[in-house]
N, C-alpha and C. Protein backbone atom coordinates (compact mmCIF):
# COMPACT_ATOMS: atom_id res chain seq x y z
N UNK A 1 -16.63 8.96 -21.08
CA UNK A 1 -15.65 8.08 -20.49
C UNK A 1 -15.53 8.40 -19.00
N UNK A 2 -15.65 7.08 -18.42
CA UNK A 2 -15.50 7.60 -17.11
C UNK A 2 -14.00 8.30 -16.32
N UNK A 3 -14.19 9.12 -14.99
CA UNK A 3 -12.85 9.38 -14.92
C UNK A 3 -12.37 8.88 -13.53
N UNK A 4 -11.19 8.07 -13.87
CA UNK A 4 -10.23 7.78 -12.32
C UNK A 4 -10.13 8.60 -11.32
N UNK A 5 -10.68 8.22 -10.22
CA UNK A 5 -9.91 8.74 -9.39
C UNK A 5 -8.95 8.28 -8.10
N UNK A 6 -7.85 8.84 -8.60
CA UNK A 6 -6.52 8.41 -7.42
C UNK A 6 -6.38 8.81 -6.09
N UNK A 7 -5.64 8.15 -5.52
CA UNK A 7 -4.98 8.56 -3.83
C UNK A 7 -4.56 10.31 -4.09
N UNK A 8 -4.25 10.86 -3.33
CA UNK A 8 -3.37 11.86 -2.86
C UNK A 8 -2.02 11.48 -3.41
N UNK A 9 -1.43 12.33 -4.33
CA UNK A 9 -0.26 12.14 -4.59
C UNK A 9 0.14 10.80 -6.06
N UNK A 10 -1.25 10.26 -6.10
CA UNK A 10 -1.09 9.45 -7.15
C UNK A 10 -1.62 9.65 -8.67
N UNK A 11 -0.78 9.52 -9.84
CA UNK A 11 -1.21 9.70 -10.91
C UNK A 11 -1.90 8.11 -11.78
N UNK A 12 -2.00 8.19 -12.69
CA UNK A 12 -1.90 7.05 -13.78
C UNK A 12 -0.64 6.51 -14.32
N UNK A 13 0.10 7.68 -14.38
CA UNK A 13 1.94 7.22 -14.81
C UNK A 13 2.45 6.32 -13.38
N UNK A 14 1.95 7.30 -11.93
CA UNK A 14 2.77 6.49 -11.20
C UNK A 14 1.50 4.95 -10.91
N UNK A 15 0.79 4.99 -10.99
CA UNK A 15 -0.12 3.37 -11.11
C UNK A 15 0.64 2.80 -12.10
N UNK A 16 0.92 3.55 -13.24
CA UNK A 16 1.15 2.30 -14.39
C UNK A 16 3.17 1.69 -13.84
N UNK A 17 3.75 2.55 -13.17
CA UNK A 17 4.75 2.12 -12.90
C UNK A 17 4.97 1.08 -11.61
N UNK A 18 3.76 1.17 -10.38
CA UNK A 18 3.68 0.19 -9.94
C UNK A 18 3.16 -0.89 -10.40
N UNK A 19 2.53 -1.07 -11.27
CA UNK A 19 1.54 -2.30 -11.66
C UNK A 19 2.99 -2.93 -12.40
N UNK A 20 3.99 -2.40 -13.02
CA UNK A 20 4.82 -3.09 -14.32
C UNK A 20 5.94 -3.59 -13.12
N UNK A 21 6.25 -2.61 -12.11
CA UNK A 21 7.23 -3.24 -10.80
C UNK A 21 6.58 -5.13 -10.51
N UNK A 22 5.45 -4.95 -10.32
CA UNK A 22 4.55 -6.03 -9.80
C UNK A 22 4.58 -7.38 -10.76
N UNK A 23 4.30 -6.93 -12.09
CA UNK A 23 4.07 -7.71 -13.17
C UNK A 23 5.42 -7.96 -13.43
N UNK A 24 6.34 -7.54 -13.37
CA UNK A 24 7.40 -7.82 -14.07
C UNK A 24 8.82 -8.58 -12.94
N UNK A 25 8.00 -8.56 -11.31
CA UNK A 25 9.20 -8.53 -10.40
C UNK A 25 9.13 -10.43 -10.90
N UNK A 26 9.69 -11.33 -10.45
CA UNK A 26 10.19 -12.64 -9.99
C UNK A 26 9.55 -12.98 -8.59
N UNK A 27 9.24 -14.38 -8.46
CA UNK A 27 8.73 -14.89 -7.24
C UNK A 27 9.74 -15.15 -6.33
N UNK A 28 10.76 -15.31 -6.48
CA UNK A 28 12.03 -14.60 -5.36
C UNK A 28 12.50 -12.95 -5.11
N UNK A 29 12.27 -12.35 -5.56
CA UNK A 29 12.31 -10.59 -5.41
C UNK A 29 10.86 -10.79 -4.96
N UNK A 30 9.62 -11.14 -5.27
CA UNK A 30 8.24 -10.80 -4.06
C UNK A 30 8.49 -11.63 -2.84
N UNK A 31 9.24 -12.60 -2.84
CA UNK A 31 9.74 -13.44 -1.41
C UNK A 31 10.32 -12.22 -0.26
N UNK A 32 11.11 -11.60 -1.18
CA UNK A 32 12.62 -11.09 -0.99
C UNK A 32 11.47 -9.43 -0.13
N UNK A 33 10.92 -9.21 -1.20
CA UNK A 33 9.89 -7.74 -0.36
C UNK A 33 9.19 -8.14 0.27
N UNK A 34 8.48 -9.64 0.69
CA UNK A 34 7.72 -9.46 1.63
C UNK A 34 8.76 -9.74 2.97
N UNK A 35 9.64 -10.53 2.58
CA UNK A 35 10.30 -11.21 3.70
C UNK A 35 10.89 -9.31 4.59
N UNK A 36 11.25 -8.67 3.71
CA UNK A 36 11.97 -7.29 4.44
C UNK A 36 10.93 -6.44 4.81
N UNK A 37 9.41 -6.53 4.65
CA UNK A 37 8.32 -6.10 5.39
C UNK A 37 8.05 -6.63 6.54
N UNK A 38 8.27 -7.76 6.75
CA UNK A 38 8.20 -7.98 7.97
C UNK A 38 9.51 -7.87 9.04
N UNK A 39 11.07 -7.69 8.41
CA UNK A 39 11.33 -7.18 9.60
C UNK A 39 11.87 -6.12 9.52
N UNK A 40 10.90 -5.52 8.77
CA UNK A 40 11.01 -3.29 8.68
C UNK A 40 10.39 -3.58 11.01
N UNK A 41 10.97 -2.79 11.73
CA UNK A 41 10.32 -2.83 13.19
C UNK A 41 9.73 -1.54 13.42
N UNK A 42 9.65 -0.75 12.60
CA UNK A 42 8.59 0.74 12.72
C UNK A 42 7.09 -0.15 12.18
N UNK A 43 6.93 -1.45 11.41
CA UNK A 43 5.62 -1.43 10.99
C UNK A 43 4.98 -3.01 11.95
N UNK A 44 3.77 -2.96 11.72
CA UNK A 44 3.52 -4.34 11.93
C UNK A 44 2.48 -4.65 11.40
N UNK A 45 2.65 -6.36 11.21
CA UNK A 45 2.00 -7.10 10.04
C UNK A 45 0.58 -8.09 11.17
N UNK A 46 -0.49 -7.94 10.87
CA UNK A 46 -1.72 -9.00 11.81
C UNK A 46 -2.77 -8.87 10.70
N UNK A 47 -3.44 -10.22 10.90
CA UNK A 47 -4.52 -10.53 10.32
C UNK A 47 -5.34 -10.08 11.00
N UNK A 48 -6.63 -9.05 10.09
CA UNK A 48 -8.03 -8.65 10.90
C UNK A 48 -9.13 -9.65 9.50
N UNK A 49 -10.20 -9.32 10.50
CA UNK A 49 -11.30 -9.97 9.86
C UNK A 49 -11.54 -9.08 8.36
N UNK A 50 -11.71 -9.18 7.37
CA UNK A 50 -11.89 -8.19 6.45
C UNK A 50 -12.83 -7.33 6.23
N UNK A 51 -14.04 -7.24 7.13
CA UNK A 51 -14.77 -5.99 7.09
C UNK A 51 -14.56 -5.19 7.73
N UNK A 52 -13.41 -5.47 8.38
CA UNK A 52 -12.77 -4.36 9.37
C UNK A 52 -11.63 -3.19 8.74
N UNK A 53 -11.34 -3.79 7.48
CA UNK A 53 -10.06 -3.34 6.53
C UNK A 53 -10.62 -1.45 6.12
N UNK A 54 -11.37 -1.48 5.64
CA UNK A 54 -12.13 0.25 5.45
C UNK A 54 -12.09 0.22 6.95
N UNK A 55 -12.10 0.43 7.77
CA UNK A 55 -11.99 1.40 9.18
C UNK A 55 -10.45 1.76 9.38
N UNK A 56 -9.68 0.28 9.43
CA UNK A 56 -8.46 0.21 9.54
C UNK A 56 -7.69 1.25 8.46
N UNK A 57 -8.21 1.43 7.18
CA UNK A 57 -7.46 2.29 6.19
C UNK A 57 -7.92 3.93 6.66
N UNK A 58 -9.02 3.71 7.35
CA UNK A 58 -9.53 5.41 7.74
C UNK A 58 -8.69 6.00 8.50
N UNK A 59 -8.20 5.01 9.67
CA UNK A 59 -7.26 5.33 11.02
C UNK A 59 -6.30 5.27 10.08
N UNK A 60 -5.69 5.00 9.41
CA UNK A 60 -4.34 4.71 9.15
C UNK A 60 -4.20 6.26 8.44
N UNK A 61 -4.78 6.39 7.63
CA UNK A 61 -5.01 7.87 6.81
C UNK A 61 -4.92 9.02 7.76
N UNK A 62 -5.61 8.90 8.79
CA UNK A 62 -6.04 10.03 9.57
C UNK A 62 -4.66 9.96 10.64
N UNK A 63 -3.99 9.36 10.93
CA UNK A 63 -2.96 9.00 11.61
C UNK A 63 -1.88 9.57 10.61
N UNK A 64 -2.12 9.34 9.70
CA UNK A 64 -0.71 9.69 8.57
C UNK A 64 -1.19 11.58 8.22
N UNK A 65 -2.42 11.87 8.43
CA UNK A 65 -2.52 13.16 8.25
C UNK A 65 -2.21 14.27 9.43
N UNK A 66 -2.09 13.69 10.84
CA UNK A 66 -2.34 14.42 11.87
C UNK A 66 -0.78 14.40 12.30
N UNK A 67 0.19 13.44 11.62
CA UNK A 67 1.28 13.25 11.46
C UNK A 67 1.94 14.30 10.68
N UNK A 68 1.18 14.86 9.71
CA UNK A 68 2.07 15.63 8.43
C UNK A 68 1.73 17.26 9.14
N UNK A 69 0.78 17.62 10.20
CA UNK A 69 0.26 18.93 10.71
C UNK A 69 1.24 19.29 11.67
């Protein structure tokens, strides 16, 4: 059997508890979280081309690690 492998910090219990948040929220509560992602003002939201998305997650990682040192 093959074996998963997760993020840093992520199990299968906590996957299976986001996936049931997801599956189980209402299309007004996903309105409701995206609408308060965009005006969280520590983050920001832009469209890139999508082969650019793996670079963008590398920086973002490496930014969040040089952050935690």
């Amino acid at each position: 059997m093959k074996q998963s492998k997760f993020p840093p910090g992520w199990d299968e219990q906590k996957v299976r508890r986001v996936l049931k948040h997801y599956e189980q929220q209402t299309e007004e509560e996903a309105v409701a979280e995206d609408e308060a992602a965009y005006e969280d003002s520590t983050q920001a939201i832009m469209e890139v081309p999508r082969e650019l998305v793996p670079t963008i997650r590398e920086l973002i990682a490496k930014h969040k690690r040089s952050r935690r040192a």
